[in-house]
Protein backbone atom coordinates (compact mmCIF):
# COMPACT_ATOMS: atom_id res chain seq x y z
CA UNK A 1 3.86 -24.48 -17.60
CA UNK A 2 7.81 -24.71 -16.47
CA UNK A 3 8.93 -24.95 -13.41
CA UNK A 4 11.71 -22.57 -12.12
CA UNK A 5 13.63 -22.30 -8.15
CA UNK A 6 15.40 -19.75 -6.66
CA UNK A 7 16.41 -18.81 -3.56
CA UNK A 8 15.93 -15.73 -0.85
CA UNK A 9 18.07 -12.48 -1.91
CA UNK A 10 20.59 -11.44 0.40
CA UNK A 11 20.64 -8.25 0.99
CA UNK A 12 23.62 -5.93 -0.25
CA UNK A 13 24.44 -2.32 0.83
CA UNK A 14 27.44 0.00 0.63
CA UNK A 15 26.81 1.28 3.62
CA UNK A 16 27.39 4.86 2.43
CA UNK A 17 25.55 7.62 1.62
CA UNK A 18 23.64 8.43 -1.62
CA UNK A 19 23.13 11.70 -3.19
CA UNK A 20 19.19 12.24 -3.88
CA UNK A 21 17.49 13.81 -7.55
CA UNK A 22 17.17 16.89 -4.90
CA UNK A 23 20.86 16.87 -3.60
CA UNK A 24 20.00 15.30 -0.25
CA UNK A 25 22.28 12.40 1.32
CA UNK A 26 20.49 9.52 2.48
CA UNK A 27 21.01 6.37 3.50
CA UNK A 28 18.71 3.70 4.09
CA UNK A 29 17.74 0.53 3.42
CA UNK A 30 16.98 -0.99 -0.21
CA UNK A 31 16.35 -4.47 -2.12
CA UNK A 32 16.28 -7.96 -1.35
CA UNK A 33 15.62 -10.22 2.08
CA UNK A 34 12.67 -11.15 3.39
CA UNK A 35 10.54 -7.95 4.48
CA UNK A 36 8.32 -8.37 7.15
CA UNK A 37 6.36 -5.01 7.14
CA UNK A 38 5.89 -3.81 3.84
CA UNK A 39 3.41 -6.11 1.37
CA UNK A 40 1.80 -5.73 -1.40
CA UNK A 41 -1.21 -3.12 -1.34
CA UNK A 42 0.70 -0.83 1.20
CA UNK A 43 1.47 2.67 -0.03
CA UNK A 44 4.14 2.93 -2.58
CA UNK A 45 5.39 6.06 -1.16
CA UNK A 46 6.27 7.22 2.42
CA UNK A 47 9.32 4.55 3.50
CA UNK A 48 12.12 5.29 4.53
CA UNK A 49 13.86 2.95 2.35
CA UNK A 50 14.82 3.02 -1.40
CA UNK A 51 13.36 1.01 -4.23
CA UNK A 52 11.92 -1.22 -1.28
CA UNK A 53 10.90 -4.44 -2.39
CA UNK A 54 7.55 -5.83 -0.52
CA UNK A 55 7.24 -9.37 0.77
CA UNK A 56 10.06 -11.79 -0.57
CA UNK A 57 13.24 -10.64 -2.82
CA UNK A 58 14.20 -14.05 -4.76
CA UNK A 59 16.60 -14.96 -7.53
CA UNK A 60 18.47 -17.78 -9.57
CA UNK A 61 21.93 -16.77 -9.11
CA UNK A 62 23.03 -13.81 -6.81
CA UNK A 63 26.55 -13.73 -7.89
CA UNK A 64 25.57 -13.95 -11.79
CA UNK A 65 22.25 -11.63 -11.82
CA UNK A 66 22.72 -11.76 -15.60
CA UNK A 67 23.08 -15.06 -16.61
CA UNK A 68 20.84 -17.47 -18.41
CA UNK A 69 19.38 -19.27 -15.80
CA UNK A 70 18.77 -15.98 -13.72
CA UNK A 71 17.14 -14.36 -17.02
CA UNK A 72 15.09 -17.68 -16.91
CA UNK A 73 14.26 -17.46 -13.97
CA UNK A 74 12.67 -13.90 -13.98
CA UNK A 75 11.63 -14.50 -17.52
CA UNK A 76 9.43 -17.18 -16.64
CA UNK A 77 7.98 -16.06 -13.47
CA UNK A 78 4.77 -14.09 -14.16
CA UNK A 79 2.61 -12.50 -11.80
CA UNK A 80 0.42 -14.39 -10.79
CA UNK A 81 2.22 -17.81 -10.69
CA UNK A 82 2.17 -19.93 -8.02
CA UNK A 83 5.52 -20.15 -5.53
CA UNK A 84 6.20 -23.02 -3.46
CA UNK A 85 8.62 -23.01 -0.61
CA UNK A 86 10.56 -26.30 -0.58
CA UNK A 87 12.93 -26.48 2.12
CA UNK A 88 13.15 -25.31 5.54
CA UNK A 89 10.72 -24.62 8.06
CA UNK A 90 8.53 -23.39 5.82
CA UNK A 91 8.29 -25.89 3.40
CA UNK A 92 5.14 -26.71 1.55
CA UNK A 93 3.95 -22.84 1.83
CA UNK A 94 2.33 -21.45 -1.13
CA UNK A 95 2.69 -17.70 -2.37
CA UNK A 96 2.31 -15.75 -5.43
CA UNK A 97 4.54 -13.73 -7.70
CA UNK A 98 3.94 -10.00 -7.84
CA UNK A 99 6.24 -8.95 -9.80
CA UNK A 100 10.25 -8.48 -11.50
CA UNK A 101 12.44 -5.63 -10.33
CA UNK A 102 14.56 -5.34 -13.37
CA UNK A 103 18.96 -4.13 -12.70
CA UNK A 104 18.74 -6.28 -9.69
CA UNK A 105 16.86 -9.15 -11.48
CA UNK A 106 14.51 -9.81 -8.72
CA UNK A 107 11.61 -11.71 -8.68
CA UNK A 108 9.19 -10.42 -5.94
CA UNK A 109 7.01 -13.30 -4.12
CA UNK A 110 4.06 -12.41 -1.51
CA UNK A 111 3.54 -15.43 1.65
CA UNK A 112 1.43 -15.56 4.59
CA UNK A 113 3.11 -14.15 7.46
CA UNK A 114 3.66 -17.53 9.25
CA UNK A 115 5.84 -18.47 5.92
CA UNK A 116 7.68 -15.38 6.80
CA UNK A 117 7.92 -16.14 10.30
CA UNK A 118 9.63 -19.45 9.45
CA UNK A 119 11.61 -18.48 5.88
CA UNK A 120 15.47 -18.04 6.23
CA UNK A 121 17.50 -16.79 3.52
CA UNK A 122 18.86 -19.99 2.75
CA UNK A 123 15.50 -21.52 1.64
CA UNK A 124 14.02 -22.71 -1.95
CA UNK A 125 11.07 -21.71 -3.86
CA UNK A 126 9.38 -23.29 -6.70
CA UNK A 127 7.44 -21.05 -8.72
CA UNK A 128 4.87 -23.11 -11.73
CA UNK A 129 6.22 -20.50 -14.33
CA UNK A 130 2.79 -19.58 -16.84
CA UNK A 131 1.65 -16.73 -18.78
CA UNK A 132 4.57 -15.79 -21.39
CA UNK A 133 3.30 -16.23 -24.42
CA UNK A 134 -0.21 -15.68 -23.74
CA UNK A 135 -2.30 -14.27 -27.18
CA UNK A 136 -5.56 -12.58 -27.12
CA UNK A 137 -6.77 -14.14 -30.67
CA UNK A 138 -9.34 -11.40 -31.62
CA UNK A 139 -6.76 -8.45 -30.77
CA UNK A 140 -3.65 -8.76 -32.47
CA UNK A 141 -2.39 -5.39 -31.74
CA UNK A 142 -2.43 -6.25 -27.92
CA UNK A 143 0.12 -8.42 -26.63
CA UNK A 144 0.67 -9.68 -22.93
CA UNK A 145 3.56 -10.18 -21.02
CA UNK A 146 4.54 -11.59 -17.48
CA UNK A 147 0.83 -12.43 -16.59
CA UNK A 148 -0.82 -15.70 -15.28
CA UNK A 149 -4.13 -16.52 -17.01
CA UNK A 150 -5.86 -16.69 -14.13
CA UNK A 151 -5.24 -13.29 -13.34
CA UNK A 152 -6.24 -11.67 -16.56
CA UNK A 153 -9.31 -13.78 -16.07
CA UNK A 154 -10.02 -12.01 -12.70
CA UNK A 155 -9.06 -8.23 -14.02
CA UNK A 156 -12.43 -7.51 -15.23
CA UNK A 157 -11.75 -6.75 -18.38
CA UNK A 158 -14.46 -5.54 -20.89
CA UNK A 159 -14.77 -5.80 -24.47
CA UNK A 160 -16.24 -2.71 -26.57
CA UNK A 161 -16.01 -1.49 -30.15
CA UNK A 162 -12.63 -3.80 -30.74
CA UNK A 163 -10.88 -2.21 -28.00
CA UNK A 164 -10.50 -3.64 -24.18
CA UNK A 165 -11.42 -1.93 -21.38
CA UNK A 166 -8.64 -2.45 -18.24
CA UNK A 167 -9.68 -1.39 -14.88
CA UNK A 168 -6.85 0.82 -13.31
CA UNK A 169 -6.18 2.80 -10.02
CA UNK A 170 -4.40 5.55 -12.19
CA UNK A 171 -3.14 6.91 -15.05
CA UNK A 172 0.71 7.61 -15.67
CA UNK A 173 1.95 10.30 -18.34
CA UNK A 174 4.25 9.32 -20.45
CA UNK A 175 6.82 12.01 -19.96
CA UNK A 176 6.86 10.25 -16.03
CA UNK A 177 8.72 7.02 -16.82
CA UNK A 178 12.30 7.18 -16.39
CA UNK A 179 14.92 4.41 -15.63
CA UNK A 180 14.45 1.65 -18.28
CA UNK A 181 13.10 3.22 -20.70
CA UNK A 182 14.57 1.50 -23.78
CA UNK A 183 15.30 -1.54 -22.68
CA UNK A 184 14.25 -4.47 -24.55
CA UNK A 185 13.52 -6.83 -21.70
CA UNK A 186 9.81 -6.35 -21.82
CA UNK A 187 9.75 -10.63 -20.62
CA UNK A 188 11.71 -9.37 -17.71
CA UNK A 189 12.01 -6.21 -15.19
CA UNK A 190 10.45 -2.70 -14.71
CA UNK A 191 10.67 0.51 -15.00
CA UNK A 192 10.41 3.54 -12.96
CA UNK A 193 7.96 6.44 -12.66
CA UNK A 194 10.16 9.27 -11.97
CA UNK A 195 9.29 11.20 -8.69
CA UNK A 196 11.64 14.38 -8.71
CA UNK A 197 8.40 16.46 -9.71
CA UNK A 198 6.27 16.25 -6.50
CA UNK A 199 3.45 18.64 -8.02
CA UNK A 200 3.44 16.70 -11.11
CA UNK A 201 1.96 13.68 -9.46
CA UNK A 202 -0.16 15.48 -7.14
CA UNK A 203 -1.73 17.25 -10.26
CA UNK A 204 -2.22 13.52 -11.94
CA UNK A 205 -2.91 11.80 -8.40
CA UNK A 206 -0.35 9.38 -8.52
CA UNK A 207 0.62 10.05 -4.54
CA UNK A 208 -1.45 7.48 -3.16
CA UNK A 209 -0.16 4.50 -5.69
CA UNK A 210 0.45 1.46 -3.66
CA UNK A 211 2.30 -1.77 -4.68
CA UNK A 212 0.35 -4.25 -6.74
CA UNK A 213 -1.88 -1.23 -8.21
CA UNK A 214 -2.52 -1.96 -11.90
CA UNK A 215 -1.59 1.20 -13.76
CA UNK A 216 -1.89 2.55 -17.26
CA UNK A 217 0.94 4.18 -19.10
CA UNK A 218 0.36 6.77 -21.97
CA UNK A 219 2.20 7.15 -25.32
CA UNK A 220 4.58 4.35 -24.19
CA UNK A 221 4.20 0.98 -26.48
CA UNK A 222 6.30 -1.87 -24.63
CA UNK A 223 5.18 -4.32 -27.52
CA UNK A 224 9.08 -4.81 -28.45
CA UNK A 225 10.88 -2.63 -26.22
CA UNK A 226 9.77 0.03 -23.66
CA UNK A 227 9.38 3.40 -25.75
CA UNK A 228 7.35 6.55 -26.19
CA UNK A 229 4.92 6.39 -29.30
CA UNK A 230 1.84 8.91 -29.63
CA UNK A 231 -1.24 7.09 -28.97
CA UNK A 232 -0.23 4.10 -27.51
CA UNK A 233 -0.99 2.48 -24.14
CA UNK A 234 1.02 0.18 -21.51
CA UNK A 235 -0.47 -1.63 -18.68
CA UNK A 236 1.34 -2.89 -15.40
CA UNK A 237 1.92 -3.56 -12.26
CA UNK A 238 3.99 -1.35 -9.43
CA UNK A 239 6.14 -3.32 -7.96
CA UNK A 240 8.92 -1.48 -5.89
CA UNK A 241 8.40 1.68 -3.76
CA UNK A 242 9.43 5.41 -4.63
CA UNK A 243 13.12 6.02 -5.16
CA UNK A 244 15.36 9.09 -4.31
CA UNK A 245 17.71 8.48 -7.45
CA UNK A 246 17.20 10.80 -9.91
CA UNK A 247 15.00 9.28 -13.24
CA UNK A 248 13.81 6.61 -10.64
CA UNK A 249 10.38 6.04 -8.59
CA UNK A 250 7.99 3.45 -8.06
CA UNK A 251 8.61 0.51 -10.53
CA UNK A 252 6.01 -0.79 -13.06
CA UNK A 253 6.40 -4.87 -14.58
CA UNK A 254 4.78 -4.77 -18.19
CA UNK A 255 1.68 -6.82 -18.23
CA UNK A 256 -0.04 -5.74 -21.52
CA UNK A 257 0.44 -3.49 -24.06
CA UNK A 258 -0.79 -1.59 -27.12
CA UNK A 259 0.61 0.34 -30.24
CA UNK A 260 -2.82 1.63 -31.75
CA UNK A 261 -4.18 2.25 -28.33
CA UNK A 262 -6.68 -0.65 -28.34
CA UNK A 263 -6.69 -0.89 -24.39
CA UNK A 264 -8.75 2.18 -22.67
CA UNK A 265 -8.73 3.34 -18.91
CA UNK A 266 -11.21 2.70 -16.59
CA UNK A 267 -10.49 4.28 -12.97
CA UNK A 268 -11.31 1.57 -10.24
CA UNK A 269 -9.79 1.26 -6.57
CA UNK A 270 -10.26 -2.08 -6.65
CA UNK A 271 -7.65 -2.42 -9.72
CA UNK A 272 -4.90 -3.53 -7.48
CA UNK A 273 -3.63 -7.69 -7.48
CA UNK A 274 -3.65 -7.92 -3.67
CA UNK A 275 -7.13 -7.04 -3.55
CA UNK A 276 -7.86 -9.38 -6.60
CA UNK A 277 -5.98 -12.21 -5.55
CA UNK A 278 -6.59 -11.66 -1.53
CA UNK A 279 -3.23 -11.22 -1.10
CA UNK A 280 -0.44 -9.01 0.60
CA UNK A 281 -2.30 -6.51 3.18
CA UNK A 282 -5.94 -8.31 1.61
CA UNK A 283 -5.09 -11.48 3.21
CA UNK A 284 -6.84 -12.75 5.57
CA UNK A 285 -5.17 -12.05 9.25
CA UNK A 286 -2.22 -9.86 7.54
């Protein structure tokens, strides 16, 4: 367990307009801050916003997104952890991390709403970095990434026949993920689910995702970098909303992962971490 701190994002914008995978010209808002409406089990879909980011946007180092101690400081954070406000009005508040929004090197944080109320962007966290590293002894061939213990212990996970069975609220195609495929940063970031195809995810019901939903990926092994293979499986967690960019959409943070497709599906609306964890729109008074 290793402590990291960051601070509150600041949120940037051109302030122009954007072309959209459909040709449109929008503008809205995007990453970072603190955002008051929008947590964690809320629809992923629907905002007008892009790549929205619910609850708290923190980092190391704004001005030096890829630096070591900002790389630390996402790499270490795993969702799950434990955040700790400690300065400002709000100090002492706890939170927890749900999730990394990789390119802007975010790591997302969900607090009660009287943290909110009280949080400026000038403020600390503490997060009790845990979970990289993690090994599942008796299957080698699945390894785990960005997740707290304690949350893999509340998944309800099943054993059967040497393979695992993961509770999910859907399952993602393959030929759906888009930006960041490739990268190698499976200890930090995400990576879209490309949205351009509107009857595509209707036909695979993947309009209704929210944030925090645990999702499976098909024929995409993230075991050493995030790429297609036949057969094998990737588990995360959505962490940013739908995107109008073309190749983008709703993010997904790595959790766990599979080559020989050892982890198997099993549909559940209760596979989402705010419900899990009681947090986001599950808390109590949110």
């Amino acid at each position: 367990m290793i402590s990291v701190q960051g601070t509150i994002v600041k949120p940037e914008h051109s302030g122009r307009h954007s072309v959209g995978h459909a040709g449109e010209i929008f503008m809205v808002p995007g990453t970072g801050g603190i955002t008051y409406n929008i947590k964690v089990g809320d629809p992923a879909f629907g905002w007008a916003a892009d790549h929205v980011e619910p609850g708290v946007s923190t980092i190391a180092d704004q001005e030096k997104r890829t630096s070591g101690p900002n790389r630390g400081y996402n790499f270490y954070a795993c969702i799950g952890n434990e955040a700790r406000i400690v300065s400002g009005d709000a100090k002492g508040a706890t939170g927890i991390v749900t999730g990394h929004h990789g390119g802007a090197e975010h790591v997302l944080i969900d607090f009660p709403d009287e943290a909110l109320e009280k949080l400026t962007l000038d403020d600390k966290v503490l997060i009790r970095g845990f979970g990289q590293g993690l090994k599942l002894v008796d299957y080698p061939d699945i390894h785990i990434y960005n997740l707290d213990p304690g949350l893999f212990e509340k998944m309800n996970i099943e054993e059967s026949n040497g393979e695992l069975l993961v509770p999910v609220a859907a399952v993602i195609p393959g030929m759906l993920m888009g930006s960041g495929v490739g990268s190698t940063s499976i200890g930090t970031g995400d990576y879209d689910i490309m949205t351009s195809d509107r009857k595509a995810l209707q036909e695979h019901g993947l309009m209704n995702l929210k944030f925090g939903d645990i999702v499976l990926i098909q024929d995409h092994d993230n075991t050493y970098g995030r790429c297609y293979r036949k057969g094998a499986v990737s588990v995360g967690v959505i962490i940013h909303s739908d995107c109008k960019y073309a190749g983008h959409g709703p993010g997904v943070t790595t959790i766990m992962t599979s080559s020989s497709g050892k982890i198997k599906p099993v549909l559940s609306l209760e596979a989402n971490i705010a419900k899990i964890l009681k947090i986001g729109r599950f808390r109590q008074n949110s």
